[in-house]
PDB file of N, CA and C in Angstrom:
ATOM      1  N   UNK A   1      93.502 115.351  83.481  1.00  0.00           N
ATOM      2  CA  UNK A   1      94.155 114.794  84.648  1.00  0.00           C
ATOM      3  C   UNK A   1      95.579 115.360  84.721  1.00  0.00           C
ATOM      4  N   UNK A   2      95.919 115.506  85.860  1.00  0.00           N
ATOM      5  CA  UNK A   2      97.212 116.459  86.303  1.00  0.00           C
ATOM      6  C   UNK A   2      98.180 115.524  87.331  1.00  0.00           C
ATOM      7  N   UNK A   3      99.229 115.556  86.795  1.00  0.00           N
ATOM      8  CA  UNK A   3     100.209 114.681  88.236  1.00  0.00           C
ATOM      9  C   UNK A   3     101.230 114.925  88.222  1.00  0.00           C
ATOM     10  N   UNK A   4     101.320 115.482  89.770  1.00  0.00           N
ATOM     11  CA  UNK A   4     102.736 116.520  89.900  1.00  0.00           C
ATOM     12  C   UNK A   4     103.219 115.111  91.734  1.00  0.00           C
ATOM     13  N   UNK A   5     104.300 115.789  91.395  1.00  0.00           N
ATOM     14  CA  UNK A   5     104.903 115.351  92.836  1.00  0.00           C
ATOM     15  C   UNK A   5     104.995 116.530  94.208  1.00  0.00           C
ATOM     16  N   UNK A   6     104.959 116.483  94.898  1.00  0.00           N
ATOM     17  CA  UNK A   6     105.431 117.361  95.733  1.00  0.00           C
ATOM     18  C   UNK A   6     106.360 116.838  96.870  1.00  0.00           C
ATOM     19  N   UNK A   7     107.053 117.875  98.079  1.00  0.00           N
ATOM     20  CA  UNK A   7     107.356 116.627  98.976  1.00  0.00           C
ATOM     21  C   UNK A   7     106.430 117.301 100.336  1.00  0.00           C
ATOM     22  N   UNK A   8     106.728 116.801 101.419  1.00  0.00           N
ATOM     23  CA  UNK A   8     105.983 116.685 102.428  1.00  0.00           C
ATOM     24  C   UNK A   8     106.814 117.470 103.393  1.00  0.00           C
ATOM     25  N   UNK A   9     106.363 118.565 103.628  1.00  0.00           N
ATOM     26  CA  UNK A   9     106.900 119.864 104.437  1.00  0.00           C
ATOM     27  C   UNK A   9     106.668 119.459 106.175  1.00  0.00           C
ATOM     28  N   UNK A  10     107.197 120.755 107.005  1.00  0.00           N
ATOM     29  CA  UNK A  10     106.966 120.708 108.086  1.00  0.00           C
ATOM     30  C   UNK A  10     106.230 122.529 108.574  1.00  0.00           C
ATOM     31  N   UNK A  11     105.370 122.453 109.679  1.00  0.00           N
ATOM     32  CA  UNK A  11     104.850 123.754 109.894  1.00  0.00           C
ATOM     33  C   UNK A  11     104.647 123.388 111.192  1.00  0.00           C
ATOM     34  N   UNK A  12     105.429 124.068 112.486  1.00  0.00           N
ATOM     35  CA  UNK A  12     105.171 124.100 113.712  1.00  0.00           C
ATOM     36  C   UNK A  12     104.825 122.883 114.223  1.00  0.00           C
ATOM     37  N   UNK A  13     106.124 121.822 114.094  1.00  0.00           N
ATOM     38  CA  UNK A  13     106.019 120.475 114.165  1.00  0.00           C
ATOM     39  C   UNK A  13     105.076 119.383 113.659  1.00  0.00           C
ATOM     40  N   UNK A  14     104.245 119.657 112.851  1.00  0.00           N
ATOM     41  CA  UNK A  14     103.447 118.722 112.053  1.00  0.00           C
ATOM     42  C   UNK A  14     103.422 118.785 110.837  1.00  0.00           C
ATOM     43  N   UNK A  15     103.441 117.506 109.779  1.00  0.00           N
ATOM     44  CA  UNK A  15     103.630 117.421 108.822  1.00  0.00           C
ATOM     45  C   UNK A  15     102.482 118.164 107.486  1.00  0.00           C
ATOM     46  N   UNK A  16     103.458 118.832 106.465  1.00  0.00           N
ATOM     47  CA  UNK A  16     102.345 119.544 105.432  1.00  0.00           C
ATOM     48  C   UNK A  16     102.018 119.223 104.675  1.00  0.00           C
ATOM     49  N   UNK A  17     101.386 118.772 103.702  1.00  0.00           N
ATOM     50  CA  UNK A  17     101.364 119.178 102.147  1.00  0.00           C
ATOM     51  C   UNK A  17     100.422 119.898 101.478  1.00  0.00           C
ATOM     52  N   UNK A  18     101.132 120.920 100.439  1.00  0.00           N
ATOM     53  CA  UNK A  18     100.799 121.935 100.029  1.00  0.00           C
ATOM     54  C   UNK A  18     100.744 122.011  98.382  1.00  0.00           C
ATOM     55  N   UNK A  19      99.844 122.313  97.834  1.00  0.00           N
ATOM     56  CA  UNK A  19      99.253 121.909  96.903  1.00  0.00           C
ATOM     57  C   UNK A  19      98.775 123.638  96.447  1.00  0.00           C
ATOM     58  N   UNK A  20      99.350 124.091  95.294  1.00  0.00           N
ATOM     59  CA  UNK A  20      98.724 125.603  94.981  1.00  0.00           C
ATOM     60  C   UNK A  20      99.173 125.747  93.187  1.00  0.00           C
ATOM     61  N   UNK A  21      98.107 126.476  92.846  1.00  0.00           N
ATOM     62  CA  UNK A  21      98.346 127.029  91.407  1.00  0.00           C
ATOM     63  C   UNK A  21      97.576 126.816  90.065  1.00  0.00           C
ATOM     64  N   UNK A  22      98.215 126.813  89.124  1.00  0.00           N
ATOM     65  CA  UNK A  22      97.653 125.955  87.815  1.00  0.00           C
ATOM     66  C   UNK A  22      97.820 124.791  87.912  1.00  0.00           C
ATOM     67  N   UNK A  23      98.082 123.640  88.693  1.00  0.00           N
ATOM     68  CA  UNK A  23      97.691 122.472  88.792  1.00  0.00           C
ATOM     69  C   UNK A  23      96.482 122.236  89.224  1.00  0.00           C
ATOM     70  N   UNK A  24      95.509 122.983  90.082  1.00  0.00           N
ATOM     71  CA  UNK A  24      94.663 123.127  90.695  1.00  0.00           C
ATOM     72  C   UNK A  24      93.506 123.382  89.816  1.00  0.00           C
ATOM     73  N   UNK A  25      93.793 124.772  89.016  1.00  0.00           N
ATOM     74  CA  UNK A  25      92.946 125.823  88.646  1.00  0.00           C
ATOM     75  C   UNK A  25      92.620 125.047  87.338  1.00  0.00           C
ATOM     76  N   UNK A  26      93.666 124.510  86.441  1.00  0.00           N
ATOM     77  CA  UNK A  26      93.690 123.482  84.988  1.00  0.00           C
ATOM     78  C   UNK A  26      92.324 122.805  85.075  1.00  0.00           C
ATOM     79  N   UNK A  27      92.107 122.093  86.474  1.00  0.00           N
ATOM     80  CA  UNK A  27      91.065 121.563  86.951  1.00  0.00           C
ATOM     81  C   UNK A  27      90.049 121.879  87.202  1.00  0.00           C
ATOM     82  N   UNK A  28      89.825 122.907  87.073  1.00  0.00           N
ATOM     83  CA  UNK A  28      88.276 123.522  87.861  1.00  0.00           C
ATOM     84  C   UNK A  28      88.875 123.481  89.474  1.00  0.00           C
ATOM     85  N   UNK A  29      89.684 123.282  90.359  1.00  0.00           N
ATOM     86  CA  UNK A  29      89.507 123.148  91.802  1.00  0.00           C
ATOM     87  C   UNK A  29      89.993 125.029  92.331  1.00  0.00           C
ATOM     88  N   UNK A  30      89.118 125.793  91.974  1.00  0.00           N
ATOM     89  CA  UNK A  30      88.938 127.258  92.219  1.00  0.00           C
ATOM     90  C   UNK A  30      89.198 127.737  94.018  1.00  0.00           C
ATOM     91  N   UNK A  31      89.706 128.857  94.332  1.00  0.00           N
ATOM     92  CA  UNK A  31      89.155 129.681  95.576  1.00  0.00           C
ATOM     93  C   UNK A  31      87.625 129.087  95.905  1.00  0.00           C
ATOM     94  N   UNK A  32      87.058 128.860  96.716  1.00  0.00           N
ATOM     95  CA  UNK A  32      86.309 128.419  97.723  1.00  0.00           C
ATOM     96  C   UNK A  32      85.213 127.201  97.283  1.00  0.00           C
ATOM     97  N   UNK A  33      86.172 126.893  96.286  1.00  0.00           N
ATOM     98  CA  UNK A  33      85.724 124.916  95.952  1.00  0.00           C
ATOM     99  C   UNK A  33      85.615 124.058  97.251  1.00  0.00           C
ATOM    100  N   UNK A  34      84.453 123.865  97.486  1.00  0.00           N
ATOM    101  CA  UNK A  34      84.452 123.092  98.405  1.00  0.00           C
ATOM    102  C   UNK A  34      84.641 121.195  98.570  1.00  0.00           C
ATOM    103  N   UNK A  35      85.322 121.133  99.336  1.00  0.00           N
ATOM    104  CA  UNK A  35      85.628 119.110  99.029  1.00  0.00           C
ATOM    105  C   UNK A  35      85.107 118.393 100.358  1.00  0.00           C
ATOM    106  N   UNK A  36      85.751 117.083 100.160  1.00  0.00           N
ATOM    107  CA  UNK A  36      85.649 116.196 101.547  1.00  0.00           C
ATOM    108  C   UNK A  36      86.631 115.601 101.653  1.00  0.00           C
ATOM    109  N   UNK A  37      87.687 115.202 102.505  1.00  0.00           N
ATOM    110  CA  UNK A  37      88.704 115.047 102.707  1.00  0.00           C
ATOM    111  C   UNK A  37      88.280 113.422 103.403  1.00  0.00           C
ATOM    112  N   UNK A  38      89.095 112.629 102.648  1.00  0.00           N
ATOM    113  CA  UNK A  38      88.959 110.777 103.394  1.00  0.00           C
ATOM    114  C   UNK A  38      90.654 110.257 103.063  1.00  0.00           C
ATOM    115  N   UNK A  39      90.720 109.978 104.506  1.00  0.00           N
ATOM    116  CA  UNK A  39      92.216 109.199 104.484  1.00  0.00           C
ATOM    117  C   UNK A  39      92.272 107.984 103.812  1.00  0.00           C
ATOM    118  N   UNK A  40      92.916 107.482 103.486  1.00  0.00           N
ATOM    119  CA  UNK A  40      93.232 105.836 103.111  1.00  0.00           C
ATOM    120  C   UNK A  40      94.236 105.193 103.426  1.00  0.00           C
ATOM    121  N   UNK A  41      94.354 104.220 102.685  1.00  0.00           N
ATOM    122  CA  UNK A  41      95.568 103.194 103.106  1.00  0.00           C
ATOM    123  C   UNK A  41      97.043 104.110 102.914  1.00  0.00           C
ATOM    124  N   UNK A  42      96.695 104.929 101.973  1.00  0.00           N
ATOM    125  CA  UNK A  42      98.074 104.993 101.145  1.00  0.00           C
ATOM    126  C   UNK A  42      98.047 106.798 101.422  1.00  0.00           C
ATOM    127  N   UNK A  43      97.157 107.340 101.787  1.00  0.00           N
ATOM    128  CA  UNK A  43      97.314 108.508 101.777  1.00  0.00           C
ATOM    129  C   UNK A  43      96.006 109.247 102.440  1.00  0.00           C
ATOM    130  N   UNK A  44      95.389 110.281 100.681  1.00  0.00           N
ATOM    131  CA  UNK A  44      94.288 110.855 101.437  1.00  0.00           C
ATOM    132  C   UNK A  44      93.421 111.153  99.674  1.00  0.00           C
ATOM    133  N   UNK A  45      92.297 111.203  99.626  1.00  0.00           N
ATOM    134  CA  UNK A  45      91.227 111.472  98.531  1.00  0.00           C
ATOM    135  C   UNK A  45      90.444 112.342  99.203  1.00  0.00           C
ATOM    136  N   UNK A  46      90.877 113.595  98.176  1.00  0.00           N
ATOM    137  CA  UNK A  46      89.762 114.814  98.561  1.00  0.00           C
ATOM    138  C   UNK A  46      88.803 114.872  97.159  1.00  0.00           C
ATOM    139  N   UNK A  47      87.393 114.575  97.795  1.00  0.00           N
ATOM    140  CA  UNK A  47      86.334 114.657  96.524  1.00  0.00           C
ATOM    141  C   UNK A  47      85.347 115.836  96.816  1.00  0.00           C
ATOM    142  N   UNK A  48      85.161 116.485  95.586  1.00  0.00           N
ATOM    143  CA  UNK A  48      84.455 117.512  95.189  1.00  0.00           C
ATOM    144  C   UNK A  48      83.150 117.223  96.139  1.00  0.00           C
ATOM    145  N   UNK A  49      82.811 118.404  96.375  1.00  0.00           N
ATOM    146  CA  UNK A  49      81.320 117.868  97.524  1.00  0.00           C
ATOM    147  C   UNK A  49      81.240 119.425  97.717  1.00  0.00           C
ATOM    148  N   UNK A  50      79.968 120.069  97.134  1.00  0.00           N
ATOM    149  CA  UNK A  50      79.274 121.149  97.411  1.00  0.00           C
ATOM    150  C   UNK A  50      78.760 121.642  98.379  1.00  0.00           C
ATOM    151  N   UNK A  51      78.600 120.470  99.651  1.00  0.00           N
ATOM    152  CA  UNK A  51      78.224 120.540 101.060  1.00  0.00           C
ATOM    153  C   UNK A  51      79.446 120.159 101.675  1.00  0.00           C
ATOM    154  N   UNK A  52      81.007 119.944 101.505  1.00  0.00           N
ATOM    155  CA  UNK A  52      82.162 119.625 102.110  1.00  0.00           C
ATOM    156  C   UNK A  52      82.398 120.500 103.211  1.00  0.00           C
ATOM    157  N   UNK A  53      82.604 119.988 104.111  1.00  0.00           N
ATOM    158  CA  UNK A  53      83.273 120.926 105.161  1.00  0.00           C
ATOM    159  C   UNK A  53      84.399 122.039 105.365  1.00  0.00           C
ATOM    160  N   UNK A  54      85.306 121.745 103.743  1.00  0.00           N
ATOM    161  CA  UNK A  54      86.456 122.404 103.597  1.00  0.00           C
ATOM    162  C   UNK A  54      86.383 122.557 102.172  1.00  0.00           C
ATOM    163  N   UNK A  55      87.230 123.975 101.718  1.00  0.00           N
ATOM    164  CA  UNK A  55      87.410 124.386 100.808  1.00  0.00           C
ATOM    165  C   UNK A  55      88.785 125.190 100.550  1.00  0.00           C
ATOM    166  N   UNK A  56      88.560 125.490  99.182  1.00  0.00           N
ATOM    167  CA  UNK A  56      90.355 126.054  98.425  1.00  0.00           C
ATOM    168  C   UNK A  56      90.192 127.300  98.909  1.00  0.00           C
ATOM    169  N   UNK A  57      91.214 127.573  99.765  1.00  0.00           N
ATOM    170  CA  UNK A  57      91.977 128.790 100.087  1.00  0.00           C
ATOM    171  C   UNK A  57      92.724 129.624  99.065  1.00  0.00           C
ATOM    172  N   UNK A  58      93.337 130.586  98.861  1.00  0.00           N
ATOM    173  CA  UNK A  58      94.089 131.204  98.264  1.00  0.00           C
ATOM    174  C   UNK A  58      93.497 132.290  97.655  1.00  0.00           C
ATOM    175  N   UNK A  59      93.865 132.744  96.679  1.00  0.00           N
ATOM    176  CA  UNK A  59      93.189 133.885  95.502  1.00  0.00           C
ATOM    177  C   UNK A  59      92.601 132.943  94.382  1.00  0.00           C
ATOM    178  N   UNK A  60      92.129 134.451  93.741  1.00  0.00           N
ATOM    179  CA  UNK A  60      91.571 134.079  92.531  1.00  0.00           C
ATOM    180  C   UNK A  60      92.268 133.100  91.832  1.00  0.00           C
ATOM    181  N   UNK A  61      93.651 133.918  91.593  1.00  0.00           N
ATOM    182  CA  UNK A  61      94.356 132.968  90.693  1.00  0.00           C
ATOM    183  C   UNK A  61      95.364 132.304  91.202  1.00  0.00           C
ATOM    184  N   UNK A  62      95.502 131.863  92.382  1.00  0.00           N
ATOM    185  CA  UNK A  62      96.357 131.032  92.838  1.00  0.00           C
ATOM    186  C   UNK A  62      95.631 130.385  94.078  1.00  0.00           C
ATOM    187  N   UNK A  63      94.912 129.374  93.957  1.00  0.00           N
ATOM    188  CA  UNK A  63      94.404 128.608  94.538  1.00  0.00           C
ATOM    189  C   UNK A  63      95.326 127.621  95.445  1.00  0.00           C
ATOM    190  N   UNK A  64      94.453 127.451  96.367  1.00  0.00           N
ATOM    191  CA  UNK A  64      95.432 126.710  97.605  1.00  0.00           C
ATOM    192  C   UNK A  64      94.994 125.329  98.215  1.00  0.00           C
ATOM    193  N   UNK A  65      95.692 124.434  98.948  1.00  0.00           N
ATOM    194  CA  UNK A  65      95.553 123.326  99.484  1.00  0.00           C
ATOM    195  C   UNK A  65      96.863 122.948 100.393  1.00  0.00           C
ATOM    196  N   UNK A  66      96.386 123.637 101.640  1.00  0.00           N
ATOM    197  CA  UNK A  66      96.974 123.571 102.452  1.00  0.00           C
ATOM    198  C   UNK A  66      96.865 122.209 103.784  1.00  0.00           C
ATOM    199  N   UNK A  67      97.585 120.853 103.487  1.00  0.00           N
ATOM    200  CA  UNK A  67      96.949 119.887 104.918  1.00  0.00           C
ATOM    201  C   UNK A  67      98.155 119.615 105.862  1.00  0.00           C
ATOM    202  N   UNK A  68      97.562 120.092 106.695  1.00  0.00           N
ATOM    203  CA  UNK A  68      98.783 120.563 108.105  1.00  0.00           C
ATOM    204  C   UNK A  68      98.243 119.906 109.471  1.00  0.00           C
ATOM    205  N   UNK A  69      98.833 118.807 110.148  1.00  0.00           N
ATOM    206  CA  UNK A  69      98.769 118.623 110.914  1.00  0.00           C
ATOM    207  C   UNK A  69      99.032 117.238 111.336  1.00  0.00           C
ATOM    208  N   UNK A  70      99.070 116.587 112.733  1.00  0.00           N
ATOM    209  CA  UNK A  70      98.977 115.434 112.845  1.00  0.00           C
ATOM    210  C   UNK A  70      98.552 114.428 112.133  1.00  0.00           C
ATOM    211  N   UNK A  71      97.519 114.444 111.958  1.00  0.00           N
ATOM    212  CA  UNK A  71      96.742 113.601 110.706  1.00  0.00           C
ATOM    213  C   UNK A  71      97.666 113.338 109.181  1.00  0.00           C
ATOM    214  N   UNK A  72      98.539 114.044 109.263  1.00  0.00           N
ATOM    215  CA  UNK A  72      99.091 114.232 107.943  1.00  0.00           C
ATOM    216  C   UNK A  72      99.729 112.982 108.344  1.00  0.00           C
ATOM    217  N   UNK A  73     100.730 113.152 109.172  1.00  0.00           N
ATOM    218  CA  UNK A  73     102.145 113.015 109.559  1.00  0.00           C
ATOM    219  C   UNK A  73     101.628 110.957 109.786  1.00  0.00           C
ATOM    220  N   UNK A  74     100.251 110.816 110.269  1.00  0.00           N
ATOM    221  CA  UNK A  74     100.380 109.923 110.438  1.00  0.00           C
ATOM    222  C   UNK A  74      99.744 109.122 109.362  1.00  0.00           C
ATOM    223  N   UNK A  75      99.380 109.624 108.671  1.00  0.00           N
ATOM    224  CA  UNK A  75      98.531 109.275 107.109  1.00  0.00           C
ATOM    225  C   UNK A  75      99.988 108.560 106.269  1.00  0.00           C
ATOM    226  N   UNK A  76     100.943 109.717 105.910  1.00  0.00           N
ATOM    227  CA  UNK A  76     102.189 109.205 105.626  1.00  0.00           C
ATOM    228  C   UNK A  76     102.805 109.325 106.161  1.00  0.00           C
ATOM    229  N   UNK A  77     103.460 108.569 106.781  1.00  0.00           N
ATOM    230  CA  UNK A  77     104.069 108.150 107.844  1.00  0.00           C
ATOM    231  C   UNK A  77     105.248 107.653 107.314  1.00  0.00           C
ATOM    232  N   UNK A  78     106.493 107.705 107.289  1.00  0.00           N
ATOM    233  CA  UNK A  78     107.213 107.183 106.796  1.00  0.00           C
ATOM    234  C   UNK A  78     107.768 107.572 105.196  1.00  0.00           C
ATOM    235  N   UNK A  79     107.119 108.889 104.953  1.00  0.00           N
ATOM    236  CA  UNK A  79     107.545 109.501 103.266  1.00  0.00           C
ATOM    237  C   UNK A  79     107.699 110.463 103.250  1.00  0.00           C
ATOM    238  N   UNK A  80     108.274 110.706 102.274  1.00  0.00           N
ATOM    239  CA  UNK A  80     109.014 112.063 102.500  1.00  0.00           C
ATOM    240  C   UNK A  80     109.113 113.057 101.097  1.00  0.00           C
ATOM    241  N   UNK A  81     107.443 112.373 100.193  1.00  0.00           N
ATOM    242  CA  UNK A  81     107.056 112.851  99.152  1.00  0.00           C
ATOM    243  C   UNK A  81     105.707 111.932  99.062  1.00  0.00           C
ATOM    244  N   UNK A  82     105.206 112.786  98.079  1.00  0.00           N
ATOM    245  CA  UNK A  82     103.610 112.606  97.560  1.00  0.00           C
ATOM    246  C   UNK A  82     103.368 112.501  96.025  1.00  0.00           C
ATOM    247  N   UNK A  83     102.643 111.699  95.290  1.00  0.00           N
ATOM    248  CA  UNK A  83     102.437 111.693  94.289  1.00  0.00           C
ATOM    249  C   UNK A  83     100.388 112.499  94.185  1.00  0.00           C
ATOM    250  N   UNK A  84     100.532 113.191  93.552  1.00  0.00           N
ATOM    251  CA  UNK A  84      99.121 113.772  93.300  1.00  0.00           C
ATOM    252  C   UNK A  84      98.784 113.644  92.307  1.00  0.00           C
ATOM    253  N   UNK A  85      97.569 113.333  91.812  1.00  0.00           N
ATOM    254  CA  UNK A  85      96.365 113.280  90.906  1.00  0.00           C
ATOM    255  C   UNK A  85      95.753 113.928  90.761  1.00  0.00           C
ATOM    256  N   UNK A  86      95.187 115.159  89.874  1.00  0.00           N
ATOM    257  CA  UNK A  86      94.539 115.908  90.284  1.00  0.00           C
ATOM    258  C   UNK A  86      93.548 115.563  89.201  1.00  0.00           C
ATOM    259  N   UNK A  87      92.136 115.275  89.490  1.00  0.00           N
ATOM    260  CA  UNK A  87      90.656 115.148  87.669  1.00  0.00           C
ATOM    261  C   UNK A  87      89.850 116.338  88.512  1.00  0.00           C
ATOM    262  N   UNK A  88      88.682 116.556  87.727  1.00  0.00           N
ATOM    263  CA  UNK A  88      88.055 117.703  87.974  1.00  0.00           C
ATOM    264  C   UNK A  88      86.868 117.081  89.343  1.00  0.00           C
ATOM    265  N   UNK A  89      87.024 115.787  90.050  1.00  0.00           N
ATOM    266  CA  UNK A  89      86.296 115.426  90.669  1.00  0.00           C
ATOM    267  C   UNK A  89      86.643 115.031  92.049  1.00  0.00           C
ATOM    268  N   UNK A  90      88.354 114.399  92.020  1.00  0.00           N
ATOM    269  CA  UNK A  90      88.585 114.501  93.007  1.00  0.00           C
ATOM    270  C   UNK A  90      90.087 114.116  92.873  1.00  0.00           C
ATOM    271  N   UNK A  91      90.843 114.565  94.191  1.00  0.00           N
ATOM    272  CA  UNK A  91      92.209 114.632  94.053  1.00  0.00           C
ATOM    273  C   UNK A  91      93.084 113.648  95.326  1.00  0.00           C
ATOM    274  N   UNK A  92      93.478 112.922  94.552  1.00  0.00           N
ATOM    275  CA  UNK A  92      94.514 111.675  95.168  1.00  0.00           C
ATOM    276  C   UNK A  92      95.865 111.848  95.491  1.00  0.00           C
ATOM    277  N   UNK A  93      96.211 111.978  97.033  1.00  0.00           N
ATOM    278  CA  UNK A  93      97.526 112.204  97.623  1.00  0.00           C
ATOM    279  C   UNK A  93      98.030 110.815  98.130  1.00  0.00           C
ATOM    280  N   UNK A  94      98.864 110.627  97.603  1.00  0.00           N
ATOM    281  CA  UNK A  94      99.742 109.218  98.135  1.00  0.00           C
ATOM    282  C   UNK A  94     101.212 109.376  98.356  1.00  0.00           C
ATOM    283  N   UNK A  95     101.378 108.905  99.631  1.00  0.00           N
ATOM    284  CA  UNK A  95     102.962 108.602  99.325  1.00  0.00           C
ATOM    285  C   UNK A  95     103.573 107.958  98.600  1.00  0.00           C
ATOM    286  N   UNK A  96     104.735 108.533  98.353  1.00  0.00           N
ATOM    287  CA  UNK A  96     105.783 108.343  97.073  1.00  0.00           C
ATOM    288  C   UNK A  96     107.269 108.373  97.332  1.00  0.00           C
ATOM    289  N   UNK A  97     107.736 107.028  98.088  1.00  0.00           N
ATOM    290  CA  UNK A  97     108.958 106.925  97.861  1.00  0.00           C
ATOM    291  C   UNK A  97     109.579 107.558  97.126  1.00  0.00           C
ATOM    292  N   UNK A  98     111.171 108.250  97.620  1.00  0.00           N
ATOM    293  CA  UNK A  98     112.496 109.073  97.061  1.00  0.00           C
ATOM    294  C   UNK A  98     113.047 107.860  96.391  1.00  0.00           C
ATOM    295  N   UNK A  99     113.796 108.327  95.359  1.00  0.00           N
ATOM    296  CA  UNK A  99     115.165 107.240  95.038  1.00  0.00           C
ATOM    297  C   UNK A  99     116.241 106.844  95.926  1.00  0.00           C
ATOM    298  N   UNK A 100     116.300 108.115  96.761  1.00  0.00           N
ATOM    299  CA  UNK A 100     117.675 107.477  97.815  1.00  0.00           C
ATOM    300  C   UNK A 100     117.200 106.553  99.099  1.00  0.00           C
ATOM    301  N   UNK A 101     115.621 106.898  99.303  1.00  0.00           N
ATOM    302  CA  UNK A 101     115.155 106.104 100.013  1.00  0.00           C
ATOM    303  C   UNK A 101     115.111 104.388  99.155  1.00  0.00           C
ATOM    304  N   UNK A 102     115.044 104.277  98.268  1.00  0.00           N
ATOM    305  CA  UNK A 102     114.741 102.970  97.171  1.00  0.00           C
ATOM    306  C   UNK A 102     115.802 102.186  96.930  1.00  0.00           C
ATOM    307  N   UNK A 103     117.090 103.288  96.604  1.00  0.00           N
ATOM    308  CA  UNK A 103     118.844 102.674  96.999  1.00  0.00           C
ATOM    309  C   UNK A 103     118.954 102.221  98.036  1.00  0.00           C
ATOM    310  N   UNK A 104     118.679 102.701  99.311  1.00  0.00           N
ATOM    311  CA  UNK A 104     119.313 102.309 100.696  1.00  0.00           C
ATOM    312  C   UNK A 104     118.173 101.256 100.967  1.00  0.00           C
ATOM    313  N   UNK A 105     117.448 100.700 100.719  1.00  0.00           N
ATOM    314  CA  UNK A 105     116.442  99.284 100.803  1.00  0.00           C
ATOM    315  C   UNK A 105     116.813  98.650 100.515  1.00  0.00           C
ATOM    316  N   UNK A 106     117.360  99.010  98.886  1.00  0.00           N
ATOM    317  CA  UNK A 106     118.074  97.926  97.826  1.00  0.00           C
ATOM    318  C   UNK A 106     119.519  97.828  98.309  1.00  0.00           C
ATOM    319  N   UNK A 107     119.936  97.948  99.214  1.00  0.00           N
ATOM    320  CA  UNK A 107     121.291  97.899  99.638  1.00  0.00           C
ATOM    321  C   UNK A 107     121.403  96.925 100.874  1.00  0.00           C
TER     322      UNK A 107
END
């Protein structure tokens, strides 16, 4: 199990997150691994699925996970970082409160 942070980009006005490398690859989640992508409360769970509609982009050795778009933006809504999970079965994106966002609440 792998858990990195990232934060939550922008690409031609809709929100990104981007996910690439040996965090990925550590895992088994290879170039044209295919998944299924399900939103949730808190974010989004992409599970391994051999018939998935979508799969890892990138190269051999630098595997990709690219999620761009509306859907993002309104998934997390309100964050301005992600906590990721990565097991060899499926991978958990949640928003993840900043500290300066956590000060200015607590203030």
């Amino acid at each position: 199990m792998i858990k990195i942070n990232r934060n939550i980009g922008h690409n031609r006005g809709n929100r990104r997150v981007w996910i690439e490398g040996k965090s990925l690859a550590n895992e088994n989640w290879n170039k044209g691994t295919r998944y299924t992508k399900k939103e949730t409360a808190s974010g989004f769970e992409l599970v391994r699925d051999d018939n998935g509609a979508l799969k890892i982009a990138g190269g051999e050795n630098r595997p990709v996970i690219d999620l761009c778009g509306a859907y993002v933006g309104k998934a997390l809504n309100g964050f301005e970082k992600v906590s990721v999970v990565i097991t060899a079965e499926k991978i958990v994106i949640k928003g993840a409160a900043c500290a300066a966002l956590l000060i200015q609440l607590a203030a």
